[in-house]
C-alpha atoms as a PDB file:
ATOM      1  CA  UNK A   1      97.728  85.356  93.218  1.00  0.00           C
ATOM      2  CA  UNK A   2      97.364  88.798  94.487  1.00  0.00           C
ATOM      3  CA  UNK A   3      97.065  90.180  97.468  1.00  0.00           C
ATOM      4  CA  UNK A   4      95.312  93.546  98.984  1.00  0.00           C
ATOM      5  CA  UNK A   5      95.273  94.903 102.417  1.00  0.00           C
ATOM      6  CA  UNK A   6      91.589  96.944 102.979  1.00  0.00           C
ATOM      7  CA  UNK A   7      90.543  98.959 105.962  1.00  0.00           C
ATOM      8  CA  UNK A   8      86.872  98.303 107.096  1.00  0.00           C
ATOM      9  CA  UNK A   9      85.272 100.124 109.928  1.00  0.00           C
ATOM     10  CA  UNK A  10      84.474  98.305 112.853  1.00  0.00           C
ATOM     11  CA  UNK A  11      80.771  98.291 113.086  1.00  0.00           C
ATOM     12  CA  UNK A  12      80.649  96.958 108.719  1.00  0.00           C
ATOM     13  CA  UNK A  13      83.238  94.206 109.723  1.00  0.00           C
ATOM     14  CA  UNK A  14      81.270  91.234 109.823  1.00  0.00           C
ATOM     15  CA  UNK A  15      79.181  92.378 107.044  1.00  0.00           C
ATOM     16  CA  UNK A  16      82.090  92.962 104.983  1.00  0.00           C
ATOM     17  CA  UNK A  17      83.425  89.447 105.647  1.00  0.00           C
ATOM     18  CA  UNK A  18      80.871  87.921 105.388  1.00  0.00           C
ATOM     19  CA  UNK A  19      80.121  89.369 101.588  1.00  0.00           C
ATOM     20  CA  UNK A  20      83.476  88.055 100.766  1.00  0.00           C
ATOM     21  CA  UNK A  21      83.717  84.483 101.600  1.00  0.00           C
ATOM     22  CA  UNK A  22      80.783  84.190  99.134  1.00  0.00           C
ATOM     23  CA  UNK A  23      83.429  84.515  96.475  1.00  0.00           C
ATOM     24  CA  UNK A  24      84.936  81.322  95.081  1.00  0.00           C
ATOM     25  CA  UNK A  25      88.223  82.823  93.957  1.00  0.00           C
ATOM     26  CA  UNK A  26      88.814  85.257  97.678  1.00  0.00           C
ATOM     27  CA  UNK A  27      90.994  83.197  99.783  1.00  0.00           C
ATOM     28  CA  UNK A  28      90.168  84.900 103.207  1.00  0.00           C
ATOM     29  CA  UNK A  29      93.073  84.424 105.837  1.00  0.00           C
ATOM     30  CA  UNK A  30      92.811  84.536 109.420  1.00  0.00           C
ATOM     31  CA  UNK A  31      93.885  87.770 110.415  1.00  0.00           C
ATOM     32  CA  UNK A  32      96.730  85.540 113.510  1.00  0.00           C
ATOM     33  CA  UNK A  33      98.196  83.575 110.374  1.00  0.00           C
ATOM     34  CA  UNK A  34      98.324  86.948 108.050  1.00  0.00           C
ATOM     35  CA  UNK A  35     100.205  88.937 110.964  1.00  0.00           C
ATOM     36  CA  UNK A  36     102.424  85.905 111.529  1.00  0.00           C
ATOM     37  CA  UNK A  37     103.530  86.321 107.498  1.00  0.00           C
ATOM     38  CA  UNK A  38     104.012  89.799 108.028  1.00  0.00           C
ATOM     39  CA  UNK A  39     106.111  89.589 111.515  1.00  0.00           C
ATOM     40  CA  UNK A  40     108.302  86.823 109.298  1.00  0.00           C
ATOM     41  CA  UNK A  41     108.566  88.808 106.188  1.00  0.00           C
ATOM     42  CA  UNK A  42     110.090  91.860 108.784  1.00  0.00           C
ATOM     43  CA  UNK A  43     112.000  89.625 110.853  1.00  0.00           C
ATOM     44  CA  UNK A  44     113.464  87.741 107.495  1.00  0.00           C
ATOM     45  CA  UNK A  45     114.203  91.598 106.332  1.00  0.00           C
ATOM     46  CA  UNK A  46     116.128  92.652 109.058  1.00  0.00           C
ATOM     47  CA  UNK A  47     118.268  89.328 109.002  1.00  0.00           C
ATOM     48  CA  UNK A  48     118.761  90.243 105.300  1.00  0.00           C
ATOM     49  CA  UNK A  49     119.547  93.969 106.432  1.00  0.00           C
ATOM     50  CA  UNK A  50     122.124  92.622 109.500  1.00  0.00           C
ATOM     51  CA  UNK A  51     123.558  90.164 107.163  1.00  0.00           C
ATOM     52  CA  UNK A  52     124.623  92.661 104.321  1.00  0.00           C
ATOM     53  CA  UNK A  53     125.990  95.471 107.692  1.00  0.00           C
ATOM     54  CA  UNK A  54     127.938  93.411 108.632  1.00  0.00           C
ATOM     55  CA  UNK A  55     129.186  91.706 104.891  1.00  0.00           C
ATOM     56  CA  UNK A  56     128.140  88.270 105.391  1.00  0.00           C
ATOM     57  CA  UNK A  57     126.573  88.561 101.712  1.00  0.00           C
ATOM     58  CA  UNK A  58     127.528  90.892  98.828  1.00  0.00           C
ATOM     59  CA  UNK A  59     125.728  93.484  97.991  1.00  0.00           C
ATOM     60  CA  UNK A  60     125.775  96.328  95.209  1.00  0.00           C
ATOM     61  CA  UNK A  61     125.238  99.908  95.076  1.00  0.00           C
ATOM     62  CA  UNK A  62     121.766 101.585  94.704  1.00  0.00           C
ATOM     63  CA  UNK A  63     122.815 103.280  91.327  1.00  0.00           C
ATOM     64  CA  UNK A  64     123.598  99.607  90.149  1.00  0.00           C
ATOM     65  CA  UNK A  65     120.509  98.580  90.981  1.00  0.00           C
ATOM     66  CA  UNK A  66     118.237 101.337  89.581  1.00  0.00           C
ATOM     67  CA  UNK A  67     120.552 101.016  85.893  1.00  0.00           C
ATOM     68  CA  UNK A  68     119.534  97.662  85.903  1.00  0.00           C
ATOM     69  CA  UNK A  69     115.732  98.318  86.331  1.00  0.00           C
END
């Protein structure tokens, strides 16, 4: 599944919403459990950025990466 972020003025909001959870296959999250994903993805990051500071896991070098791509 994908997923898509969309800005939507305030006063078309509800209208917008609405619209949407008319369509079978739009899974419509609540916006508290969509920012708590987000905060965890960031917070999971910057474990994941600490972590590799401070060489608790091994990492590799950018140009690695990219040659690998």
């Amino acid at each position: 599944m994908k997923q898509i972020i969309l800005e939507v003025e305030e006063r078309k909001y509800k209208f917008f919403m609405d619209l949407i959870k008319n369509f079978d296959f739009i899974n419509v999250q609540k916006e508290d459990l969509a920012k708590k994903k987000t905060l965890f993805h960031v917070a999971k990051g910057m474990q994941e950025a600490i972590n590799a500071g401070t060489s608790k896991v091994k990492t590799r070098s950018a140009k690695s990466f990219l040659n690998e791509l």
